[in-house]
Protein backbone atom coordinates (compact mmCIF):
# COMPACT_ATOMS: atom_id res chain seq x y z
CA UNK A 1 -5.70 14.00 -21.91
CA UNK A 2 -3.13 11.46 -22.87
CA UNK A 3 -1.14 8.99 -20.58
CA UNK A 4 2.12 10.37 -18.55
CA UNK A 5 5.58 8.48 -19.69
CA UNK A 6 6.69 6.95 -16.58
CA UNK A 7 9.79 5.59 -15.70
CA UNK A 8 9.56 2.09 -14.66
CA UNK A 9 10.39 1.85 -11.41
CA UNK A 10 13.09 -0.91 -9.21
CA UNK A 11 12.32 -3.96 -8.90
CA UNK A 12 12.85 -3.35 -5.18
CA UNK A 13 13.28 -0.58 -2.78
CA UNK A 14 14.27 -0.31 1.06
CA UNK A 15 14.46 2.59 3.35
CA UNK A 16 14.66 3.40 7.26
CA UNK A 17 12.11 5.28 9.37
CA UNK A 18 14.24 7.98 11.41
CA UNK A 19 11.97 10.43 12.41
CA UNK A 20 9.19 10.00 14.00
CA UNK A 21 9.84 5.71 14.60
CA UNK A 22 12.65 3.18 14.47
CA UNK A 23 11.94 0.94 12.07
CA UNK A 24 12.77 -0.81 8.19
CA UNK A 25 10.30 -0.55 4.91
CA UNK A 26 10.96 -2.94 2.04
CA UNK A 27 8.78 -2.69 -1.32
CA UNK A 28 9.01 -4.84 -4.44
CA UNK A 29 7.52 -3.14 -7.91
CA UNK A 30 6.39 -5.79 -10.52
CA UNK A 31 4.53 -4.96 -13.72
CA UNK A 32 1.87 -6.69 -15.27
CA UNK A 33 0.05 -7.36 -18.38
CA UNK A 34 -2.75 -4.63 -17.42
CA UNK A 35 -0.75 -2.26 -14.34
CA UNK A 36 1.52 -2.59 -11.97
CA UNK A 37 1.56 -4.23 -8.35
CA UNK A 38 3.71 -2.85 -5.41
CA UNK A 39 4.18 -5.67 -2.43
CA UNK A 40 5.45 -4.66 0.52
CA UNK A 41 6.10 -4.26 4.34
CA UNK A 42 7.38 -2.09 7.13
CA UNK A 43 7.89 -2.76 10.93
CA UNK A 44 8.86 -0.21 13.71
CA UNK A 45 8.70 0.36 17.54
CA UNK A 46 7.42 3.66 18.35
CA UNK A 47 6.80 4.89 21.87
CA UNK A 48 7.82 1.51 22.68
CA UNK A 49 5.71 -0.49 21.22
CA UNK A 50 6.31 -2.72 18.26
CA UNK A 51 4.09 -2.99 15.28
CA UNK A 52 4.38 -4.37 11.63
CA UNK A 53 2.84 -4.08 8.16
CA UNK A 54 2.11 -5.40 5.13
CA UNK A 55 0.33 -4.12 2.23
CA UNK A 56 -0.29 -5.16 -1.28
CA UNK A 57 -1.37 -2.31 -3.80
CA UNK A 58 -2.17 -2.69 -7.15
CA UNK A 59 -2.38 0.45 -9.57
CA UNK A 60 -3.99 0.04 -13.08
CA UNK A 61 -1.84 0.97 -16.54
CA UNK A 62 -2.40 4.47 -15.96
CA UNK A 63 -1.12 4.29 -12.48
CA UNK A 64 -4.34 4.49 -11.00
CA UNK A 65 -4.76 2.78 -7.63
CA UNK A 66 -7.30 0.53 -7.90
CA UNK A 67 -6.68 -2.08 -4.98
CA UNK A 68 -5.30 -1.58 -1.23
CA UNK A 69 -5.04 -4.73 1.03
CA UNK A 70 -3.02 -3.82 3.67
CA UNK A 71 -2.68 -6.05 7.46
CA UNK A 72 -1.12 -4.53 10.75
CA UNK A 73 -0.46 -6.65 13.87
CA UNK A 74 0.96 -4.98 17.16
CA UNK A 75 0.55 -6.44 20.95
CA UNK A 76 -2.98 -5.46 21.25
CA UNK A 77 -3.83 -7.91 17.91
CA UNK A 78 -4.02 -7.66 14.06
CA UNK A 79 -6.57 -5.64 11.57
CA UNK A 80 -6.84 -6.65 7.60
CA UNK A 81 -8.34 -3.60 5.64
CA UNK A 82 -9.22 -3.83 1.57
CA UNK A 83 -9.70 -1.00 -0.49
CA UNK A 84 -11.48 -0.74 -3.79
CA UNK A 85 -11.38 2.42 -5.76
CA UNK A 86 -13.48 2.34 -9.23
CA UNK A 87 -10.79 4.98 -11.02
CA UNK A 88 -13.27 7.57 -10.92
CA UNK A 89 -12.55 8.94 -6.97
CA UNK A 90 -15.11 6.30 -6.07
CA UNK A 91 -13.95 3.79 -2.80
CA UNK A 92 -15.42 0.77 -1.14
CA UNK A 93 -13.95 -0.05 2.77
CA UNK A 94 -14.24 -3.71 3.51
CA UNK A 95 -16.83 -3.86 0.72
CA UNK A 96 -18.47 -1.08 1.46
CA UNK A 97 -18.97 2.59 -0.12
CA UNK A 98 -16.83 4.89 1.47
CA UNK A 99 -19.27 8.03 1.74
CA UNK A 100 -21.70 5.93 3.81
CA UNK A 101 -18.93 5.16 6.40
């Protein structure tokens, strides 16, 4: 099976939450030499509280995700998560394989 054409995307992108939250989401798309990398963030307050976060995902040529760092903070403190995938449905959480989780 052969690779999907895909239109590159913006270089940027921004959007409000209005359903479910109040809040703003900016991404930026770059390309690289071997995929593509999407940088972004998004903060809301839902049910009154405030949260934000930031993520960093990067996707191999085929558009594969293959990276997922992502770090939330709110009132009650902040949380970093990675996640690895192999490209063949295979994840790792913090390092570790996913089905033993």
């Amino acid at each position: 099976m052969g690779l999907i054409p895909v239109k590159a995307p913006p270089s940027t992108a921004a959007w409000r939450h209005l359903a479910a939250r109040d809040g703003f989401e900016v991404a930026y798309f770059q390309p690289g030499d071997d995929g593509h990398r999407i940088e972004g963030g998004t903060t809301a307050v839902e049910e009154g509280q405030s949260w934000i976060v930031t993520y960093l995902i990067t996707l191999d040529a085929a558009w594969t995700t293959r990276n997922v760092q992502i770090t939330g903070r709110a009132a009650a403190g902040s949380h970093r998560l990675v996640l690895e995938a192999d490209g063949a449905g295979h994840w790792r959480v913090d390092g570790e394989d996913s089905r033993r989780r």
